[in-house]
Protein backbone atom coordinates (compact mmCIF):
# COMPACT_ATOMS: atom_id res chain seq x y z
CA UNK A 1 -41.46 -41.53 -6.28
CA UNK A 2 -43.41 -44.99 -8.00
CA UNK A 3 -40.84 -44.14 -10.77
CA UNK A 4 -37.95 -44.11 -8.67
CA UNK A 5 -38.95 -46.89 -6.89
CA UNK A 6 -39.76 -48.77 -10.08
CA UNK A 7 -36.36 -48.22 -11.80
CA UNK A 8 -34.44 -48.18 -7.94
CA UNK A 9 -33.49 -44.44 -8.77
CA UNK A 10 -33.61 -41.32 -6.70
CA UNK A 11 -34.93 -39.36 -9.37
CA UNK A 12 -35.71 -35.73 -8.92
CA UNK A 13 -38.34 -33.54 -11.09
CA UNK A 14 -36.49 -31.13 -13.04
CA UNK A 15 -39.33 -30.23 -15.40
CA UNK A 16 -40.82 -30.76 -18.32
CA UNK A 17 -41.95 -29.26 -21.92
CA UNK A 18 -44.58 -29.75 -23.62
CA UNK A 19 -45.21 -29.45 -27.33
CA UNK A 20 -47.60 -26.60 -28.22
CA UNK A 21 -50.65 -26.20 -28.92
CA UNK A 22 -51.63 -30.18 -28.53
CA UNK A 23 -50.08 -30.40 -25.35
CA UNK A 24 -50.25 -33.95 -26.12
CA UNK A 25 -46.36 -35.04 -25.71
CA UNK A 26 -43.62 -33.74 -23.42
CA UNK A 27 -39.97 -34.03 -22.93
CA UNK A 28 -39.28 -34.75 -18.89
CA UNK A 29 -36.49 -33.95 -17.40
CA UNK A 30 -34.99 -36.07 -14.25
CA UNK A 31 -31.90 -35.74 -12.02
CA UNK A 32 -30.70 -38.52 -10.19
CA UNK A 33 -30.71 -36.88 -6.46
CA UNK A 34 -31.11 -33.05 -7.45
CA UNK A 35 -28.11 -33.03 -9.59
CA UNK A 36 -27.37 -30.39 -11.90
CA UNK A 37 -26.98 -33.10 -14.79
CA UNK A 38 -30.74 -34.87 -16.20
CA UNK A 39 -31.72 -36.99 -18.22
CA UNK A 40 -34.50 -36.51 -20.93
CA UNK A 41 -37.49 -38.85 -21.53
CA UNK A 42 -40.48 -38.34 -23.89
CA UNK A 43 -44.06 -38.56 -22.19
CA UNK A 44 -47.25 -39.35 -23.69
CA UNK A 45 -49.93 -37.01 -21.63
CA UNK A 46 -52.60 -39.42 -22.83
CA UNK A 47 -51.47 -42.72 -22.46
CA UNK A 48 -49.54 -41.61 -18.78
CA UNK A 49 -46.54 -43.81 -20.32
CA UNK A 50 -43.06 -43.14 -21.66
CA UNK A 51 -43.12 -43.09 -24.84
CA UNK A 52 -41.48 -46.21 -26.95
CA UNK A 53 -38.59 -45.67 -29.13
CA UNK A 54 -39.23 -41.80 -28.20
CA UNK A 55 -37.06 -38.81 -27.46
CA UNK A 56 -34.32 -40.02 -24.82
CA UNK A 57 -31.13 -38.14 -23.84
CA UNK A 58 -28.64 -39.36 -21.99
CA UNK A 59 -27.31 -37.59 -17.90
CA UNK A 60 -25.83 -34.35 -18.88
CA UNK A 61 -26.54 -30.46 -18.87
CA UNK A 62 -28.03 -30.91 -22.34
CA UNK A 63 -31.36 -28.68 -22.88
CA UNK A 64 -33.82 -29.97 -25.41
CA UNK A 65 -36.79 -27.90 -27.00
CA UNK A 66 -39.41 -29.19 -29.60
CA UNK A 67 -39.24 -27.97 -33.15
CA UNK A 68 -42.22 -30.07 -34.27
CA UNK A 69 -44.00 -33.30 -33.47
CA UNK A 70 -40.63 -35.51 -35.06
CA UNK A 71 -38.07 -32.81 -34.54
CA UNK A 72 -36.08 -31.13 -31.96
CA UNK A 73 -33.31 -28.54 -30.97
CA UNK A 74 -30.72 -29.75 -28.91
CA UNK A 75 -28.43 -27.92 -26.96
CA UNK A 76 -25.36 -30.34 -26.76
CA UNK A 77 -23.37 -31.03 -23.53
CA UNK A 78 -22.17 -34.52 -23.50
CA UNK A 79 -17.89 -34.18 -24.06
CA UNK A 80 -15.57 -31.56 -23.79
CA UNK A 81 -16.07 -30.68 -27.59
CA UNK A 82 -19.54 -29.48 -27.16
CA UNK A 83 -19.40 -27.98 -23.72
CA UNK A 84 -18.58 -24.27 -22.19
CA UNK A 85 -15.95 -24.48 -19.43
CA UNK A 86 -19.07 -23.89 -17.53
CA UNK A 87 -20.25 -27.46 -18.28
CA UNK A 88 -23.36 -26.16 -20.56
CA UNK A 89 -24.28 -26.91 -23.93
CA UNK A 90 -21.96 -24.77 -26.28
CA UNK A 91 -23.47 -26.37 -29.51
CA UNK A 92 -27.28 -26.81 -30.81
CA UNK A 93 -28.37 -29.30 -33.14
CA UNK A 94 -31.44 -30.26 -34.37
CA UNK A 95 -32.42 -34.16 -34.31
CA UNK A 96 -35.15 -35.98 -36.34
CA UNK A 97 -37.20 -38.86 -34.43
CA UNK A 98 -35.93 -42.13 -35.86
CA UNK A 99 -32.47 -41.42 -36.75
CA UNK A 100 -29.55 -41.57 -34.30
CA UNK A 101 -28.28 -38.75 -32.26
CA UNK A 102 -24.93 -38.84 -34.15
CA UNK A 103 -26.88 -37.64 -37.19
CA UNK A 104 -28.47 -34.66 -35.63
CA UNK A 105 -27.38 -31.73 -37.87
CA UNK A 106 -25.68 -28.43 -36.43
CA UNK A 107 -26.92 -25.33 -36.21
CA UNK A 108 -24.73 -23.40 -34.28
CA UNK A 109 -21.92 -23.84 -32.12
CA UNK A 110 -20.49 -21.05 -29.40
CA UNK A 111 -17.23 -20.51 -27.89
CA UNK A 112 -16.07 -22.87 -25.12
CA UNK A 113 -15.73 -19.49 -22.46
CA UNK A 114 -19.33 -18.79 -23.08
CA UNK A 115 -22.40 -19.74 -20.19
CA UNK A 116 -24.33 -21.62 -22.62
CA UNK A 117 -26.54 -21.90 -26.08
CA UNK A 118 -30.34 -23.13 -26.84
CA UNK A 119 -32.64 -23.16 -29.42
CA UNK A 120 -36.52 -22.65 -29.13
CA UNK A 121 -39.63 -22.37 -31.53
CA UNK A 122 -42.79 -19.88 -30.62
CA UNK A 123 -45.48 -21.74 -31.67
CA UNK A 124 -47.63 -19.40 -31.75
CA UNK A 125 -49.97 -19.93 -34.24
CA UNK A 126 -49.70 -17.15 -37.15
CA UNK A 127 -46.20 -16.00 -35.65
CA UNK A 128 -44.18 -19.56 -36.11
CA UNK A 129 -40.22 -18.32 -35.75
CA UNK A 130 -37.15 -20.36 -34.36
CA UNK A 131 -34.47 -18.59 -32.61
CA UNK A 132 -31.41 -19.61 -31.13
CA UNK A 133 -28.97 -17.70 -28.15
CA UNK A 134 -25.67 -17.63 -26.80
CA UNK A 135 -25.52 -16.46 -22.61
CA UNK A 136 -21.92 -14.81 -23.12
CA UNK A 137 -21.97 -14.15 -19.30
CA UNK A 138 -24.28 -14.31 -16.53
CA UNK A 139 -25.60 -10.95 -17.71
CA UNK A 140 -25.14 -10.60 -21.38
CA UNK A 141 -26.84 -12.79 -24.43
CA UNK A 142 -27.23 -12.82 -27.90
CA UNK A 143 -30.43 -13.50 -29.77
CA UNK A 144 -30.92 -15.04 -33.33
CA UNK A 145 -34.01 -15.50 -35.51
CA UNK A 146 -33.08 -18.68 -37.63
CA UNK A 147 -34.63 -18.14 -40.97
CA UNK A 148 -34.13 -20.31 -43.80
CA UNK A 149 -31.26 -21.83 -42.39
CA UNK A 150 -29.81 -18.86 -41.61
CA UNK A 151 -29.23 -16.94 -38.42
CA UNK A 152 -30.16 -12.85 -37.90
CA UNK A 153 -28.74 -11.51 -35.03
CA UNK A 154 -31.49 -9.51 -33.14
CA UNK A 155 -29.70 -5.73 -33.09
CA UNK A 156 -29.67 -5.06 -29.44
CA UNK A 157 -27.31 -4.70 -26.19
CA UNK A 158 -25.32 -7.57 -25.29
CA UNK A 159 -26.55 -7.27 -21.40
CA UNK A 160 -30.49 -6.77 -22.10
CA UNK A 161 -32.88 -9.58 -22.58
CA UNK A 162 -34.76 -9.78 -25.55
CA UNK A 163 -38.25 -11.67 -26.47
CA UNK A 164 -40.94 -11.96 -29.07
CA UNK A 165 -44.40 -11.57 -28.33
CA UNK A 166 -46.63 -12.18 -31.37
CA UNK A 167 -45.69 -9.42 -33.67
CA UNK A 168 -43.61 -7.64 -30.90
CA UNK A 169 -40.03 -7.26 -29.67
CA UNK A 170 -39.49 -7.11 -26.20
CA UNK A 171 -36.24 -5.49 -25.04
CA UNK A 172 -35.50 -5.18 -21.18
CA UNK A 173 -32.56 -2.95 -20.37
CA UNK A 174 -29.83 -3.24 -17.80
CA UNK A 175 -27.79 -0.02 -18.78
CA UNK A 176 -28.99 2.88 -21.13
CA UNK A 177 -29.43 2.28 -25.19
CA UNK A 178 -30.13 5.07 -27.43
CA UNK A 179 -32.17 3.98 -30.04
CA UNK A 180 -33.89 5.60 -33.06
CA UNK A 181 -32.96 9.32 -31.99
CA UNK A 182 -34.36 8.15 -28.26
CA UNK A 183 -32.43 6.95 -24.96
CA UNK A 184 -33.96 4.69 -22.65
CA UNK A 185 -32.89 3.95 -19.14
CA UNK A 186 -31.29 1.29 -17.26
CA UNK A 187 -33.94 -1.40 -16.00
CA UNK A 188 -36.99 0.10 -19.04
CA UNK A 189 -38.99 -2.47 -21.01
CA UNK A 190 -39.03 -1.48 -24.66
CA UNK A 191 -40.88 -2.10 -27.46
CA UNK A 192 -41.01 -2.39 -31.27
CA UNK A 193 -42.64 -4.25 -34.11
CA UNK A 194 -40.61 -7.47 -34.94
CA UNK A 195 -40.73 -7.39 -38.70
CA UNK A 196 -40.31 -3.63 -38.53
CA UNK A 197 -37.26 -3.89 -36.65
CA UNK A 198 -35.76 -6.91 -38.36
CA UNK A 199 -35.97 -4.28 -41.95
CA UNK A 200 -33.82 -1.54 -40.27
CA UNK A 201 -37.18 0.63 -38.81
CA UNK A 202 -36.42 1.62 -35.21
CA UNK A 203 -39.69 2.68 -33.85
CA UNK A 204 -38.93 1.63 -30.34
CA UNK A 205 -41.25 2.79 -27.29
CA UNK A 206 -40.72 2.62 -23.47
CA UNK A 207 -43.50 -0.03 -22.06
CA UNK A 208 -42.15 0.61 -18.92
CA UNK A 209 -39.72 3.39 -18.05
CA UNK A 210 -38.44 3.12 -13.92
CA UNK A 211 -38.40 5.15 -11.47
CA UNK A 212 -35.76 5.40 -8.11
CA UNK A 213 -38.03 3.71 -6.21
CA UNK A 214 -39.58 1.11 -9.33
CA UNK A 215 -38.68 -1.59 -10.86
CA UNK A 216 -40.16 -4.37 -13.27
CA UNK A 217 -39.99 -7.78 -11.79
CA UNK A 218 -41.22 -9.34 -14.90
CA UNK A 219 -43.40 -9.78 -17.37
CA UNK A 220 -45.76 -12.69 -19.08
CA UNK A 221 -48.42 -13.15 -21.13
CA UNK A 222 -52.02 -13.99 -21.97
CA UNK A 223 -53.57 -14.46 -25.86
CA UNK A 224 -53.53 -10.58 -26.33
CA UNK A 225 -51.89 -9.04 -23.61
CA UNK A 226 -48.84 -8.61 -21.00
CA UNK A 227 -48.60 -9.21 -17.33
CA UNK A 228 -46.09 -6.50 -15.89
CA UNK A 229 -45.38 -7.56 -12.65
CA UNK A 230 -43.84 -3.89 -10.83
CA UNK A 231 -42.19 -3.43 -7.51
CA UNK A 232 -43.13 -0.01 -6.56
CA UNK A 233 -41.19 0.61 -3.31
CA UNK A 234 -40.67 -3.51 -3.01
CA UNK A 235 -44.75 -4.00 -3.15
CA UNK A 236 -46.04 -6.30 -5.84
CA UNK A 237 -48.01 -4.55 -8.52
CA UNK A 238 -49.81 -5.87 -11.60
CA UNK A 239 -50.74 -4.44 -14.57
CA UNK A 240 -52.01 -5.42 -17.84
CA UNK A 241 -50.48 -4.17 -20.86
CA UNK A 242 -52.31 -4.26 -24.17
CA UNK A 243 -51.21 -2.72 -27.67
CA UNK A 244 -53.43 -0.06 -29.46
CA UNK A 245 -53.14 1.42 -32.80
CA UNK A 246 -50.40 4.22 -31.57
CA UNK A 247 -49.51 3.53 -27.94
CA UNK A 248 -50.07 0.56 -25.35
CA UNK A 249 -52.91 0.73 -22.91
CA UNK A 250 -51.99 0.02 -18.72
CA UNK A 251 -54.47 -0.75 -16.42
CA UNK A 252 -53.61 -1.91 -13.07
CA UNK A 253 -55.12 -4.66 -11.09
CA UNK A 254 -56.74 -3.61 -8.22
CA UNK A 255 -57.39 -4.91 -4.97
CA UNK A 256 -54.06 -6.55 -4.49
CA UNK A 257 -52.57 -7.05 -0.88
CA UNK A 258 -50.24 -4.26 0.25
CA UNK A 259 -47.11 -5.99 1.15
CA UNK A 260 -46.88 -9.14 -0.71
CA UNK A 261 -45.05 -11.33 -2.97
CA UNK A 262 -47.04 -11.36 -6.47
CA UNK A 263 -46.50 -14.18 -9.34
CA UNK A 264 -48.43 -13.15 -12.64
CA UNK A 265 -48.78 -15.48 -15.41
CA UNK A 266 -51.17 -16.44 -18.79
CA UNK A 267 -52.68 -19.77 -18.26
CA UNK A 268 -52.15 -20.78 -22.02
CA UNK A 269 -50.62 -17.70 -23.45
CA UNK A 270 -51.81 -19.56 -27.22
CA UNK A 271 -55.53 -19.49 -26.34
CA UNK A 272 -56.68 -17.62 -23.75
CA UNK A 273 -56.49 -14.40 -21.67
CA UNK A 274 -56.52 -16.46 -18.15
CA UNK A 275 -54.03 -15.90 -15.94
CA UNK A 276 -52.84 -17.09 -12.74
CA UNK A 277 -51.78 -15.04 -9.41
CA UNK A 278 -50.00 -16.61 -7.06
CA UNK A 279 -49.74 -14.23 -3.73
CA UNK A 280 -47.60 -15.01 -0.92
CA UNK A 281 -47.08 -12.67 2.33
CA UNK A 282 -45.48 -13.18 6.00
CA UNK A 283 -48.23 -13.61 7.53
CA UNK A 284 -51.03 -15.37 4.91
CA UNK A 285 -49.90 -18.79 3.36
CA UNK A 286 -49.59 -19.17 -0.79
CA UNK A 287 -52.72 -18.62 -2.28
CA UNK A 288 -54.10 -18.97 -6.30
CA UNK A 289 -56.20 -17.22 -7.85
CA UNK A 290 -57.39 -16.84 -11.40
CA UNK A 291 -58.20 -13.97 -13.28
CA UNK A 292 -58.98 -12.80 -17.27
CA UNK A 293 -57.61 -10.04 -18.76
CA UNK A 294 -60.63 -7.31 -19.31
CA UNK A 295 -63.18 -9.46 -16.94
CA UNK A 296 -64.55 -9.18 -13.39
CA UNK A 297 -63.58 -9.94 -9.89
CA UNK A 298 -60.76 -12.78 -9.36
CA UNK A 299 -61.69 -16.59 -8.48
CA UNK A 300 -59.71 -17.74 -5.42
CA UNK A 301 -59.11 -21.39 -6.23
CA UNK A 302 -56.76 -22.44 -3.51
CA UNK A 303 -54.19 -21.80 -0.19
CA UNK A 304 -51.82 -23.78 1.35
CA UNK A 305 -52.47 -24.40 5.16
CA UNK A 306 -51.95 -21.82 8.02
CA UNK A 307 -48.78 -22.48 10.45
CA UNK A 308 -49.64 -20.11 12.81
CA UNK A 309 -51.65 -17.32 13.79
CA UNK A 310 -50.92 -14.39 11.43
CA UNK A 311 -53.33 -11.98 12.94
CA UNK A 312 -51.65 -11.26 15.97
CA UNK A 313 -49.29 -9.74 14.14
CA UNK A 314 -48.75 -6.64 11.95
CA UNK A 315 -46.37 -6.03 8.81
CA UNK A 316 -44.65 -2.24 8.90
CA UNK A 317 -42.04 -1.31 6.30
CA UNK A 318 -39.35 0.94 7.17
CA UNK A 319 -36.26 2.79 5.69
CA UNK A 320 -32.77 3.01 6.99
CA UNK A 321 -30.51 5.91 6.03
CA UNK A 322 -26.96 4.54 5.32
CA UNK A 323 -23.67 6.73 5.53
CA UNK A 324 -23.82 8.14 1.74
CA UNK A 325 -27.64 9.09 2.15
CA UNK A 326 -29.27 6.31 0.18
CA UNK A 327 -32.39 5.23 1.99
CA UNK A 328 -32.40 1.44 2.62
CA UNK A 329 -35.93 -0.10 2.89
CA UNK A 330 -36.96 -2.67 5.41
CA UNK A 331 -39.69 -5.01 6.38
CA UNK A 332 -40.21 -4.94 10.41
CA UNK A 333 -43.26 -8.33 11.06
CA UNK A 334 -43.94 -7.76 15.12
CA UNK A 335 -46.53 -8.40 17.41
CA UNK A 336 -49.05 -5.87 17.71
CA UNK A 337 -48.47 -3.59 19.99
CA UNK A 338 -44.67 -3.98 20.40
CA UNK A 339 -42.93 -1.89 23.10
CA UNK A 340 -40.64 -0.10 21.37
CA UNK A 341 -37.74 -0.53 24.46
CA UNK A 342 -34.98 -1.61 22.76
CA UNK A 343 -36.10 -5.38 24.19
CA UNK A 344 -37.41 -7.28 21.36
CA UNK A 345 -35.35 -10.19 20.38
CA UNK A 346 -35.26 -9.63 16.71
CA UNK A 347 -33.96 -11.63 13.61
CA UNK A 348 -32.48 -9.49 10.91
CA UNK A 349 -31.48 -11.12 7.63
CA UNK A 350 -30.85 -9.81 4.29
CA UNK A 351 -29.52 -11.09 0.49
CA UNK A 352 -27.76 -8.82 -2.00
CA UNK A 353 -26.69 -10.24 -4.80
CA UNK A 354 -27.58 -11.46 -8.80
CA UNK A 355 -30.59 -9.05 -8.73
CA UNK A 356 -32.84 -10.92 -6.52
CA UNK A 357 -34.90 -9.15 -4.45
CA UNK A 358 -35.61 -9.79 -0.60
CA UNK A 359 -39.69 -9.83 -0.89
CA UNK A 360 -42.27 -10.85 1.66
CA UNK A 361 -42.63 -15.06 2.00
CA UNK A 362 -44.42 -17.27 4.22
CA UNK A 363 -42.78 -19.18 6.61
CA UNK A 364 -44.76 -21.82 9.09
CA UNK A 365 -41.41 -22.58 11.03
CA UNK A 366 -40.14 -19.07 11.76
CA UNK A 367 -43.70 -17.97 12.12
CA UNK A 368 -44.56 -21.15 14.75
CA UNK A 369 -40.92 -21.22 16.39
CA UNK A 370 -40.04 -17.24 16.37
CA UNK A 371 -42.69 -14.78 16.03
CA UNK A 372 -45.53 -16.25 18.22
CA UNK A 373 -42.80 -16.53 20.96
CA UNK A 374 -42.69 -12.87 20.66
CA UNK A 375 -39.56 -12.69 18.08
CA UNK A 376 -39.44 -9.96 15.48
CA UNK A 377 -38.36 -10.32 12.13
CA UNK A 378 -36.97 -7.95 9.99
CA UNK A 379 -36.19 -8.20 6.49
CA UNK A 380 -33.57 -5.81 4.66
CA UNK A 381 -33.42 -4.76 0.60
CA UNK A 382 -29.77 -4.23 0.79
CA UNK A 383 -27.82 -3.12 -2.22
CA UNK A 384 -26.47 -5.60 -4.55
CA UNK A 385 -30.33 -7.28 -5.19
CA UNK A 386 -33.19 -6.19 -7.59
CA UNK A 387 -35.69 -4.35 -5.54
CA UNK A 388 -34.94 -1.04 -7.75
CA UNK A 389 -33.29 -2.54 -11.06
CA UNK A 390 -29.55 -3.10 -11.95
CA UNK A 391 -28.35 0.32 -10.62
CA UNK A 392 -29.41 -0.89 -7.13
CA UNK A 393 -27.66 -3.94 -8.10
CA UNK A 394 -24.63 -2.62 -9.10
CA UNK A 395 -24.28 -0.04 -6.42
């Protein structure tokens, strides 16, 4: 807001990232009223100041990612010769502080009908790679490691989503792939070594395998392990993943609320085995916690005020049966006690669509203005979402 009111902008936080492991400098993002388009600034976390003669981009759907302290990947979107028909950045170049942007140098371009491109580094230290990928679609990518100046193209599906995790591949499936003499199912997380697989060995392992009624939300990291985050029937499970010599080791973590909304991730994934939980139900505000992977009870740090009276009400979960037999789950939040007449003024909503979930949230208006006037809400997972992987999606 001082900013905006400083340079008589409306500028909108879009984000910002920083350049691992100092932390030191960042690359903020700003949109002038929430607009898709932002413009890129470099930030000195020391100094609180802009950063003189730094990093600037001009308004566009450019994305930027730091390759070093004086260099950067760009992902190009200013003209109609370096962006998809979707507007995105269709061509990636990397740019040297001091010299103008015209002189950046390519290092890839896609096709114009494609989503979008970007370049990253992992800076993790020991495991330093650069990697580069295409979004063909909304659901299918290609993945590159850029090694001396040269792109591989990471062997795996077009519509699964792949990562690197210190020495390990990450491969998370949205239809079946057979792989070294095994086949893997729609919506698994698989696994191999990185090197290993780059040489032609395909020693690939299920991490997660689903089942009709589970799904992996997602996954992050701490130093030395993973954060699975699970819907098991749409609850929020968390386990932590850790490699051994021949398998991975999964151990849940307990004492986790029974119909919530769980957020799982490694406060610096570089140096630490912290992480964060962020829990959120329909009747208990946001609230953080932090854990360690391998350590005692969880700290709650914080929780964002209470709206309305939450215990006066109960949280049941429910299943419709619709016409070709698939069971359809729902969330019923009532009074306790509700007369089961037919007389309740109820609220039913639902979402299906780009494999997002309906899960349990906290809302102080609906809460305030609907259910402590006696309204009932009820939530639906209806096909077309995520809350049992891409065949519920699909279907």
């Amino acid at each position: 807001d001082a900013l905006g009111a400083a340079e008589k902008e409306s500028w909108v936080w879009e984000g910002a990232s920083t350049l691992e492991p100092a932390n030191r400098r960042c690359l903020v993002s700003l949109s002038r009223g929430g607009a898709d388009a932002s413009v890129v600034r470099e930030f000195d976390l020391a100094t609180l100041q802009f950063v003189p003669g730094g990093f600037t981009l001009p308004e566009s759907k450019s994305n930027a990612s730091w390759l070093d302290e004086d260099r950067l990947y760009l992902g190009v979107a200013f003209d109609s010769t370096t962006m998809t028909t979707s507007g995105y950045a269709r061509v990636i170049k990397e740019w040297r502080r001091g010299t103008p942007l015209t002189s950046a140098t390519l290092v890839y371009e896609g096709l114009a009908g494609d989503v979008g491109v970007g370049a990253y580094r992992d800076h993790t230290p020991g495991f330093e790679r650069d990697f580069v990928s295409r979004a063909i679609t909304f659901y299918s990518n290609e993945l590159f490691l850029r090694r001396d100046g040269k792109l591989v193209k990471i062997d795996k599906p077009d519509d699964a989503d792949a990562s690197v995790w210190r020495e390990w591949l990450l491969v998370q499936l949205r239809t079946a792939w057979t792989v070294g003499g095994k086949t893997f199912p729609a919506g698994a997380l698989v696994t191999a070594r990185f090197d290993d697989f780059l040489a032609g060995k395909r020693d690939v392992q299920a991490l997660f395998t689903p089942t009709a009624r589970t799904s992996l939300s997602g996954y992050s990291n701490t130093r030395s392990a993973l954060l699975l985050t699970v819907l098991d029937n749409v609850r929020s499970r968390v386990y932590i993943a850790k490699p051994g010599a021949r398998s991975w080791a999964m151990t849940p973590v307990a004492g986790l609320p029974e119909f919530s909304t769980i957020d799982a991730g490694g406060v610096d994934n570089l140096t630490s085995d912290d992480y964060w939980l962020t829990i959120t139900d329909f009747l208990s505000p946001t609230s953080l916690s932090l854990g360690s992977v391998g350590k005692g009870p969880r700290e709650k740090l914080k929780q964002t005020p209470a709206y309305f009276d939450g215990s006066r009400h109960s949280v049941m979960q429910h299943e419709a049966v619709s016409l070709d037999g698939t069971r359809i789950p729902y969330f019923e939040v009532a009074p306790k006690g509700l007369v089961l007449d037919g007389h309740a003024p109820t609220v039913l909503t639902g979402y299906g669509g780009f494999e997002v979930p309906e899960l349990p949230y906290y809302s102080g208006v609906q809460g305030s203005g609907w259910l402590e006037r006696g309204g009932v809400l009820v939530v639906a997972n209806i096909r077309g979402g995520g809350e049992f992987g891409p065949a519920w999606h699909n279907g």
